[in-house]
PDB file of N, CA and C in Angstrom:
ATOM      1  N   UNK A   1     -11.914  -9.584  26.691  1.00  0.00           N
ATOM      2  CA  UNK A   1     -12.095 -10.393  25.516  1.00  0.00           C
ATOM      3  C   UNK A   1     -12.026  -9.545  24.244  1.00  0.00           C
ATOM      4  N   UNK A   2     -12.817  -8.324  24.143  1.00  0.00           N
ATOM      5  CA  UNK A   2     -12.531  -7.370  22.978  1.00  0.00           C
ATOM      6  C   UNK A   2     -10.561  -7.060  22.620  1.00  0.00           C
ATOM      7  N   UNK A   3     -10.378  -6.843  24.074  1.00  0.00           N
ATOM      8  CA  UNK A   3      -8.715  -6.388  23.924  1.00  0.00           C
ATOM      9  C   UNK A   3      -8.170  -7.375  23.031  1.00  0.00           C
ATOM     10  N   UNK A   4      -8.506  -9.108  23.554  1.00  0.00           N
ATOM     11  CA  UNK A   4      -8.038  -9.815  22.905  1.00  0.00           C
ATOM     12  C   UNK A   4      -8.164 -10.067  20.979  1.00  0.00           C
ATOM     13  N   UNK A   5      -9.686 -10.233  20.719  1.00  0.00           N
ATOM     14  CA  UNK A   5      -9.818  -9.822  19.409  1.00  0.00           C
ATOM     15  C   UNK A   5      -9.139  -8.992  18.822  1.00  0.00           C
ATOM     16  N   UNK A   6      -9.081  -7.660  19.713  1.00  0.00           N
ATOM     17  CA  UNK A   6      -8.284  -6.105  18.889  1.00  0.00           C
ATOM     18  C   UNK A   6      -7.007  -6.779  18.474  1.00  0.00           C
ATOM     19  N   UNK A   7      -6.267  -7.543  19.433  1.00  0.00           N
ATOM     20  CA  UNK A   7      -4.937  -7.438  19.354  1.00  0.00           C
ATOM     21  C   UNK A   7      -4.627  -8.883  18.396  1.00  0.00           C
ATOM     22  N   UNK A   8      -5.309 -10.154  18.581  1.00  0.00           N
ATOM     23  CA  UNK A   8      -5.221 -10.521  17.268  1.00  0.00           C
ATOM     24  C   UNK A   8      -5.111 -10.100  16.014  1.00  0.00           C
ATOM     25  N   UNK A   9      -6.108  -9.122  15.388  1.00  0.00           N
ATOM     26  CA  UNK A   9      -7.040  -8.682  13.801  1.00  0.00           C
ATOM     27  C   UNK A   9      -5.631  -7.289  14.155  1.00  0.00           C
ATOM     28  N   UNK A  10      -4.848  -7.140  15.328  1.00  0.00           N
ATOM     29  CA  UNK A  10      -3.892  -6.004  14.903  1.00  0.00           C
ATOM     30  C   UNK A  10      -2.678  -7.036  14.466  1.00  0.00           C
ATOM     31  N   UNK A  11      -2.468  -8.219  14.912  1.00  0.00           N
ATOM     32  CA  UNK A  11      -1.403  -9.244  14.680  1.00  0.00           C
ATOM     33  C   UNK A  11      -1.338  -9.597  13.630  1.00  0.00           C
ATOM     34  N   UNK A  12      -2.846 -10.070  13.099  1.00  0.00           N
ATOM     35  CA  UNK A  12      -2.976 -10.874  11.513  1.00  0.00           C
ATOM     36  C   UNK A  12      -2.753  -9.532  10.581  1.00  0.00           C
ATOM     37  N   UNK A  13      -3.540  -8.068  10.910  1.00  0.00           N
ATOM     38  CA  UNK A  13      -2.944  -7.006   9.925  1.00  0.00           C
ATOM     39  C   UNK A  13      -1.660  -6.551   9.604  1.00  0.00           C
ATOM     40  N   UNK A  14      -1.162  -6.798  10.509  1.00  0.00           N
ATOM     41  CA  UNK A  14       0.458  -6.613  10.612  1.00  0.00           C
ATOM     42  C   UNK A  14       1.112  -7.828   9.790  1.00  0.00           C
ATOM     43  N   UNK A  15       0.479  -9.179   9.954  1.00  0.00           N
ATOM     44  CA  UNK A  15       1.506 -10.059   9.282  1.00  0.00           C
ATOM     45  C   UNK A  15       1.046  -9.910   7.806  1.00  0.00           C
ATOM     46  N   UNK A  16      -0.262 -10.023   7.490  1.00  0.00           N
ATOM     47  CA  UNK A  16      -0.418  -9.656   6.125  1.00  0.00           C
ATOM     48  C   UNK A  16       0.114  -8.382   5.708  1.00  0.00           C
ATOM     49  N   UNK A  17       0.446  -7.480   6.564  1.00  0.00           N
ATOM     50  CA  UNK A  17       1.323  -5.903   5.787  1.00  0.00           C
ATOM     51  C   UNK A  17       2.786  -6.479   5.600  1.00  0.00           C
ATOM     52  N   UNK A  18       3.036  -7.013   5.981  1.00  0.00           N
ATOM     53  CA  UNK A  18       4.441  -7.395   6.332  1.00  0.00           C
ATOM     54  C   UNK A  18       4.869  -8.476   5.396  1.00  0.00           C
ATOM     55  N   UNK A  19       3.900  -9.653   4.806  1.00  0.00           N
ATOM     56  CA  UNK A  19       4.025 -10.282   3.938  1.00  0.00           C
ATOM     57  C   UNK A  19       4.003  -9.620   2.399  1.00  0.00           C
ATOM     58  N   UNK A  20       2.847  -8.643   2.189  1.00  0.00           N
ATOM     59  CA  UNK A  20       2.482  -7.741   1.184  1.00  0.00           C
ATOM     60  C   UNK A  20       4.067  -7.480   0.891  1.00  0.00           C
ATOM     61  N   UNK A  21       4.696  -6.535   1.958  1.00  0.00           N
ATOM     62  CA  UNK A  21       5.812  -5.783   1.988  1.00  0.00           C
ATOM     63  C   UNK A  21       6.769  -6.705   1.063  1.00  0.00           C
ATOM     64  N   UNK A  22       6.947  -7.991   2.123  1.00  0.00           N
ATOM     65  CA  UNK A  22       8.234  -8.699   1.601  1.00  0.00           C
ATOM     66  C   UNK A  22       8.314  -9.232   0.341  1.00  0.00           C
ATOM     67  N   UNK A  23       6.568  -9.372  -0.553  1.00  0.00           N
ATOM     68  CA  UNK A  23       6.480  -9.555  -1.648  1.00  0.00           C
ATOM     69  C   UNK A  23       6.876  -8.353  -2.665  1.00  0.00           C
ATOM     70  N   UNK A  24       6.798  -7.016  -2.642  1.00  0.00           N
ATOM     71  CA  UNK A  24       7.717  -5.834  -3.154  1.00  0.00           C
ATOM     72  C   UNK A  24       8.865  -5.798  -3.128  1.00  0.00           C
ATOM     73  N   UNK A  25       9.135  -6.410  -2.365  1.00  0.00           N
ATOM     74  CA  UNK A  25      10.337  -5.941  -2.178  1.00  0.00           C
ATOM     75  C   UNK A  25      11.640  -7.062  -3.311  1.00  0.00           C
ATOM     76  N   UNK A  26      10.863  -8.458  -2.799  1.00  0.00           N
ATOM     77  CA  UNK A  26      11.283  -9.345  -3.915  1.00  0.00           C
ATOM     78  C   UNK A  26      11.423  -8.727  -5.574  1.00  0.00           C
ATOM     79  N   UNK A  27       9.518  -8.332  -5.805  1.00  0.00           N
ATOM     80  CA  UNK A  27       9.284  -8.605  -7.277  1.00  0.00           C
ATOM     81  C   UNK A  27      10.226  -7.337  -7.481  1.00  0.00           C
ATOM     82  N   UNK A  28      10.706  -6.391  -6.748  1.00  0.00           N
ATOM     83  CA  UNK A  28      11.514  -5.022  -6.669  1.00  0.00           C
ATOM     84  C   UNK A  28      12.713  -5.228  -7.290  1.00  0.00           C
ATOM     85  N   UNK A  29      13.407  -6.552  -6.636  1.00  0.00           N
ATOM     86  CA  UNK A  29      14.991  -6.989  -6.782  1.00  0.00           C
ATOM     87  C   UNK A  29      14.944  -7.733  -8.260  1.00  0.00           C
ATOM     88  N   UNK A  30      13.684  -8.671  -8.356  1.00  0.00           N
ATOM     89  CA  UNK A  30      13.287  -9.181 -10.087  1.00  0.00           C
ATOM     90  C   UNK A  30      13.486  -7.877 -10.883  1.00  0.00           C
ATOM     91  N   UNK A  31      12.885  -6.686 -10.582  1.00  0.00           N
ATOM     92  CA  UNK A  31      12.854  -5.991 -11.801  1.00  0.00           C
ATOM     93  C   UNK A  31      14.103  -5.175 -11.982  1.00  0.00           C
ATOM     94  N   UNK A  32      14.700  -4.804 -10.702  1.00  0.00           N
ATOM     95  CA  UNK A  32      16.293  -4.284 -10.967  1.00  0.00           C
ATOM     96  C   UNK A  32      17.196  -5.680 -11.797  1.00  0.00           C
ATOM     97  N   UNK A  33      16.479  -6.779 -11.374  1.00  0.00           N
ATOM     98  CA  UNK A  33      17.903  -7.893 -12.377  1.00  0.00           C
ATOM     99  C   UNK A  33      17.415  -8.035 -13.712  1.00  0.00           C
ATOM    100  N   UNK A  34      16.269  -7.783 -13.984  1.00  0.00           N
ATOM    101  CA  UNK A  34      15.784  -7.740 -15.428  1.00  0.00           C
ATOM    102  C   UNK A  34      15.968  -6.396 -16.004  1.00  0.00           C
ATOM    103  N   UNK A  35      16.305  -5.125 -15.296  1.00  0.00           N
ATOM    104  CA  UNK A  35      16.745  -4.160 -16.120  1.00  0.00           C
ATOM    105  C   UNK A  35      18.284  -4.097 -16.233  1.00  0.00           C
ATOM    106  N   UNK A  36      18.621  -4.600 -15.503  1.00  0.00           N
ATOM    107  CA  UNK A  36      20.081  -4.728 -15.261  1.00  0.00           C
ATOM    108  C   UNK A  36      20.293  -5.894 -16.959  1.00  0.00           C
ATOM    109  N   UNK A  37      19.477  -6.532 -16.941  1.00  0.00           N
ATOM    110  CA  UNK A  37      19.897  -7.690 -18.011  1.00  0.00           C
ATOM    111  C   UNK A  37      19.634  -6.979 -19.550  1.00  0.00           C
ATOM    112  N   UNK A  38      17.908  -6.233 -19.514  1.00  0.00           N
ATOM    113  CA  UNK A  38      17.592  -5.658 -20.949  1.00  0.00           C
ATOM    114  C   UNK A  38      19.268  -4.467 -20.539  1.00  0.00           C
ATOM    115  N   UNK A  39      19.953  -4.042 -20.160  1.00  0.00           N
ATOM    116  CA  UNK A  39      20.984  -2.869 -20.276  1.00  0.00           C
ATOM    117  C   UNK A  39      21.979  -3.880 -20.821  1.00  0.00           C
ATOM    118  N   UNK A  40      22.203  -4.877 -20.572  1.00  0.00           N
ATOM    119  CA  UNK A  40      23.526  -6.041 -21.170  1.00  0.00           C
ATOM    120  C   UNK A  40      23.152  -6.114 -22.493  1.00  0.00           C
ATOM    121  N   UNK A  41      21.873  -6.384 -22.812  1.00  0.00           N
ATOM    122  CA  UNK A  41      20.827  -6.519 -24.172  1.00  0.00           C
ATOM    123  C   UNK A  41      21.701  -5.445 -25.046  1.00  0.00           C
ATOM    124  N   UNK A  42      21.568  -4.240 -24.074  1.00  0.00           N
ATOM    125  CA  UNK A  42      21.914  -2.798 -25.284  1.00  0.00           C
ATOM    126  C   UNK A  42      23.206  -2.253 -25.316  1.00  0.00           C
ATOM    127  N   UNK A  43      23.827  -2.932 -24.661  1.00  0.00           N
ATOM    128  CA  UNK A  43      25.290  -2.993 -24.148  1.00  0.00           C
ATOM    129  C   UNK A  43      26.050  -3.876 -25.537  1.00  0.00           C
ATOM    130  N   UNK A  44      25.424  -4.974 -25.608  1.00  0.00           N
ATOM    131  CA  UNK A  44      25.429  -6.276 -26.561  1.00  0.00           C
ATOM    132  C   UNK A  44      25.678  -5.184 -27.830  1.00  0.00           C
ATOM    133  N   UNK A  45      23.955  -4.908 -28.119  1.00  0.00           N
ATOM    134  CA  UNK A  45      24.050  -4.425 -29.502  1.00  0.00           C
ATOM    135  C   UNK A  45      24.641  -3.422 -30.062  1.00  0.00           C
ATOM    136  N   UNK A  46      24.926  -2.341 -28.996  1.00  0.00           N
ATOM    137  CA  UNK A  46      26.046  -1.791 -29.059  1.00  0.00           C
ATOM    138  C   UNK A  46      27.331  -1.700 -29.656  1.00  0.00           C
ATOM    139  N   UNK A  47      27.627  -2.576 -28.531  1.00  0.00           N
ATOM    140  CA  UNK A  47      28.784  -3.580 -29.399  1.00  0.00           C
ATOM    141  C   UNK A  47      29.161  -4.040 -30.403  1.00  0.00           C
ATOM    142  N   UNK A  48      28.021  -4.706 -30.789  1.00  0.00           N
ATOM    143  CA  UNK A  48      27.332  -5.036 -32.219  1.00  0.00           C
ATOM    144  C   UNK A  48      27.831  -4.274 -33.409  1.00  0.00           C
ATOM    145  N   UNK A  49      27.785  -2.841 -33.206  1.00  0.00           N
ATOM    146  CA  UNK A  49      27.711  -1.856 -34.241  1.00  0.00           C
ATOM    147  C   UNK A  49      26.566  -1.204 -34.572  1.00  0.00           C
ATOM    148  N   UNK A  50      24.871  -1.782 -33.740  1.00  0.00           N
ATOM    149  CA  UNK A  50      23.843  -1.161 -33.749  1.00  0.00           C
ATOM    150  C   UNK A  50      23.479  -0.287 -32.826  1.00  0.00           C
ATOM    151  N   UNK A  51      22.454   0.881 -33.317  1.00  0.00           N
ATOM    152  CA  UNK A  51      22.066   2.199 -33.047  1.00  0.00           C
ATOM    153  C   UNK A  51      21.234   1.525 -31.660  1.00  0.00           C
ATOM    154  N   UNK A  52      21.544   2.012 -30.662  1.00  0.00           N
ATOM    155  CA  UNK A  52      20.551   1.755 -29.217  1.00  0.00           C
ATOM    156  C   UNK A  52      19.486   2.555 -29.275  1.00  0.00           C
ATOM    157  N   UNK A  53      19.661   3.600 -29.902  1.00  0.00           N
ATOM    158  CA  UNK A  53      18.273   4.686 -29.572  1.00  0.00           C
ATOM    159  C   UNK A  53      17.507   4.308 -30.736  1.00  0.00           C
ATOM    160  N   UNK A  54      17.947   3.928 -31.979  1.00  0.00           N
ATOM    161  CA  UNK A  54      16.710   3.389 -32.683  1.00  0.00           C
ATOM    162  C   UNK A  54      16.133   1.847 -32.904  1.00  0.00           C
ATOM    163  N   UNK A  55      17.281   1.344 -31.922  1.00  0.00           N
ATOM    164  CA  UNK A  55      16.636  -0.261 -31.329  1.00  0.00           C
ATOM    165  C   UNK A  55      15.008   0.040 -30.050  1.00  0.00           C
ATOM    166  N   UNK A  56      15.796   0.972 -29.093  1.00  0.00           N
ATOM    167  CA  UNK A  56      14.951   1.622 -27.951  1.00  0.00           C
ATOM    168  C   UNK A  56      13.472   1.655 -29.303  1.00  0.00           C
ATOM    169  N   UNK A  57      13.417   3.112 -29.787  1.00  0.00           N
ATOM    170  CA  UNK A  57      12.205   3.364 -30.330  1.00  0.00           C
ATOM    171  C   UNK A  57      11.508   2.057 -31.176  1.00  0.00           C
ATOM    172  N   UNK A  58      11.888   1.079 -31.661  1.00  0.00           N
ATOM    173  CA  UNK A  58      11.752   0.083 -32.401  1.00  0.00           C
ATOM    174  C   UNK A  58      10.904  -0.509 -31.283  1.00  0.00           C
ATOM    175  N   UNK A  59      11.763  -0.889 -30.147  1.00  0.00           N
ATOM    176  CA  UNK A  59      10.927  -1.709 -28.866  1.00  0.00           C
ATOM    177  C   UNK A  59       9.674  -1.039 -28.826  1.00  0.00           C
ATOM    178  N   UNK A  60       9.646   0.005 -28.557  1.00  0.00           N
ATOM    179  CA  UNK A  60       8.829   0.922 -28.042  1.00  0.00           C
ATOM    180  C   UNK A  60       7.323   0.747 -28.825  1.00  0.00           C
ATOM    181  N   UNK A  61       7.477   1.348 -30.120  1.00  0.00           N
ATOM    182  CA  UNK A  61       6.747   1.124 -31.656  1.00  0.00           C
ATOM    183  C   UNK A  61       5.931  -0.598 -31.737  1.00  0.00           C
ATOM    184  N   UNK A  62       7.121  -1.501 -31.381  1.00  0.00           N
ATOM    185  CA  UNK A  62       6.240  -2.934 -31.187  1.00  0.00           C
ATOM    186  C   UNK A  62       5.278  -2.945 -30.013  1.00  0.00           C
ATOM    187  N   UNK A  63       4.900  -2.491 -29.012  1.00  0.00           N
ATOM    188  CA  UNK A  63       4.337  -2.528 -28.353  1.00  0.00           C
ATOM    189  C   UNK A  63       3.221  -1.604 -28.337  1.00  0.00           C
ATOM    190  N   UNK A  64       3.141  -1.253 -29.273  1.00  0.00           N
ATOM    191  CA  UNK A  64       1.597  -0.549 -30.178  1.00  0.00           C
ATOM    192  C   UNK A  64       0.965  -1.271 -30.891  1.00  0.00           C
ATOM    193  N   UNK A  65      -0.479  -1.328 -30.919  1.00  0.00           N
ATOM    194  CA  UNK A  65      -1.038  -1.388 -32.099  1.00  0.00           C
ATOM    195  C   UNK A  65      -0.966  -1.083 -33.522  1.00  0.00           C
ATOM    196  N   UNK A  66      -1.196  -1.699 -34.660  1.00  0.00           N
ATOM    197  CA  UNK A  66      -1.003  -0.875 -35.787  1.00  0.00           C
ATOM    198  C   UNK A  66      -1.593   0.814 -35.846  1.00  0.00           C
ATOM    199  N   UNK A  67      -2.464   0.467 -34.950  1.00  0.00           N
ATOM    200  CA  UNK A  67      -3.458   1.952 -35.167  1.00  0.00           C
ATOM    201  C   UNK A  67      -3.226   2.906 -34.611  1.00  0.00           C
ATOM    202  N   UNK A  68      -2.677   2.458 -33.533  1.00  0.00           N
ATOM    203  CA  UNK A  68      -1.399   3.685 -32.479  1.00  0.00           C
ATOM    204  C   UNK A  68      -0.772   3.577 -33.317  1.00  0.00           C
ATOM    205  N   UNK A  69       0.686   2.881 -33.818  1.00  0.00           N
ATOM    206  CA  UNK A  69       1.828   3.334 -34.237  1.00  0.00           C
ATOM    207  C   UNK A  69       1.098   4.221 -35.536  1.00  0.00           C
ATOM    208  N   UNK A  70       0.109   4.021 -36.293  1.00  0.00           N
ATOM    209  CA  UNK A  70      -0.024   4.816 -37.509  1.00  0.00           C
ATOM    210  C   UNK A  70      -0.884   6.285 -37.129  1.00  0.00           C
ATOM    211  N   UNK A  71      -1.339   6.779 -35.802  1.00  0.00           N
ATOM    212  CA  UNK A  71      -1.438   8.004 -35.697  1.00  0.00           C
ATOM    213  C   UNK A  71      -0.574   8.372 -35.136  1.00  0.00           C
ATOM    214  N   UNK A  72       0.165   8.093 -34.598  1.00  0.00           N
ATOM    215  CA  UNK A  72       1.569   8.628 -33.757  1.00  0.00           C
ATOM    216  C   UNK A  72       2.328   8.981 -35.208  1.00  0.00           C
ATOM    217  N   UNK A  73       2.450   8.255 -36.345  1.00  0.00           N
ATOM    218  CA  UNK A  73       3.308   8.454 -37.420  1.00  0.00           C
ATOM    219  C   UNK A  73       2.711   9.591 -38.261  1.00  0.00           C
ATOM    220  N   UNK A  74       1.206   9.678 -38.183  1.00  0.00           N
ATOM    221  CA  UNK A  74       0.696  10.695 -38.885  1.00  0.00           C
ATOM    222  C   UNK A  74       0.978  12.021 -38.322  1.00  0.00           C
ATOM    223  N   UNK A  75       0.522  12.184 -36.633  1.00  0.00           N
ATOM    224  CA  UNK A  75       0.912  13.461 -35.658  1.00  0.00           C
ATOM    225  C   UNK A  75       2.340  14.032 -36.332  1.00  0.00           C
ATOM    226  N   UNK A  76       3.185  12.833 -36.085  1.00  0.00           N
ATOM    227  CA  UNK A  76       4.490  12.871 -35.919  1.00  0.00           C
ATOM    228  C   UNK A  76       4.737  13.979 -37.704  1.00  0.00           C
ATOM    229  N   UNK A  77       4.101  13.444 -38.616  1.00  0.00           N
ATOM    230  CA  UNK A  77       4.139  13.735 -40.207  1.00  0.00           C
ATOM    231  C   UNK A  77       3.539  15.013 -40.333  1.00  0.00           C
ATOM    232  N   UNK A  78       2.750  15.170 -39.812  1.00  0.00           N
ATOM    233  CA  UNK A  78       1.991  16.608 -39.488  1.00  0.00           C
ATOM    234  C   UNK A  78       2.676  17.531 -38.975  1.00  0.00           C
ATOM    235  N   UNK A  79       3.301  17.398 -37.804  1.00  0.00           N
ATOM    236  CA  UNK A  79       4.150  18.453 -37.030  1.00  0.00           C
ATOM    237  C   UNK A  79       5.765  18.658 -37.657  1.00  0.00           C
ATOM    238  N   UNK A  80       5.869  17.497 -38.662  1.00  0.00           N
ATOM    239  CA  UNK A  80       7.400  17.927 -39.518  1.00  0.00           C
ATOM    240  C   UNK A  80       7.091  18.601 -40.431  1.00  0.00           C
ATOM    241  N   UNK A  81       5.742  18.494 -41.024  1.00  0.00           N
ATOM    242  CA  UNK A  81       5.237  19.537 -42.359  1.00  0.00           C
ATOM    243  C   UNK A  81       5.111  20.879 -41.867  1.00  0.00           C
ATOM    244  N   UNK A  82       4.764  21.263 -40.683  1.00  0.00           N
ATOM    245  CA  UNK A  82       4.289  22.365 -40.027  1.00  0.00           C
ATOM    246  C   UNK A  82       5.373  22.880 -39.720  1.00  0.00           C
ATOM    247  N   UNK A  83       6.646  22.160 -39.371  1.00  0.00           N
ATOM    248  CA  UNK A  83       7.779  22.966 -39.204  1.00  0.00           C
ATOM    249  C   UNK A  83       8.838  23.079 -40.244  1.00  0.00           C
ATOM    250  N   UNK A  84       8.403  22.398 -41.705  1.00  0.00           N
ATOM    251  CA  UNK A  84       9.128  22.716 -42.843  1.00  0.00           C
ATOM    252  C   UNK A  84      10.282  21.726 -43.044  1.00  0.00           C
ATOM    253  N   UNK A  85       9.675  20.456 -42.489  1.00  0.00           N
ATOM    254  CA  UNK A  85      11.075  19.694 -41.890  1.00  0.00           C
ATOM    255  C   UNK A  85      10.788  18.666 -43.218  1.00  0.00           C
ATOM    256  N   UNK A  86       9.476  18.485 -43.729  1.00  0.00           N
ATOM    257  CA  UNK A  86       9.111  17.026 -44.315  1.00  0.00           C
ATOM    258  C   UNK A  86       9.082  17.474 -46.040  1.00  0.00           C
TER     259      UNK A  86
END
């Protein structure tokens, strides 16, 4: 009777690993077609006649806070003064 329990709770662990799995593997193929799509995005603007690397940092910058992006800009202001750049 134990054998039997074991080998159930090893059946149900296995199908829940196995479900886990097949759910990665999905949201895996979502995120290759959504990078595949933001690359058409920069492909686009490209095209366009606009700068990709300062669209990139632009993305990047929105996804800060004001208070991040304004010590990152200060660091950033600091280390161009220090190298004679600003």
């Amino acid at each position: 009777m134990a054998d039997e329990i074991t080998e159930t709770s090893q059946t149900v662990a296995a199908g829940q690993l196995r479900a886990l799995i097949e759910r990665i593997e999905r949201l895996e193929e979502e995120k290759k077609t959504i990078a595949d799509d933001i690359k058409e995005v920069y492909a686009e603007a490209k095209g366009t006649g606009f700068d990709t690397k300062a669209i990139r940092t632009l993305v990047r910058l929105r996804k800060q806070d004001q208070a991040e992006r304004q010590e990152e800009e200060s660091i950033l202001d600091l280390y161009k003064a220090a190298l004679g750049m600003a």
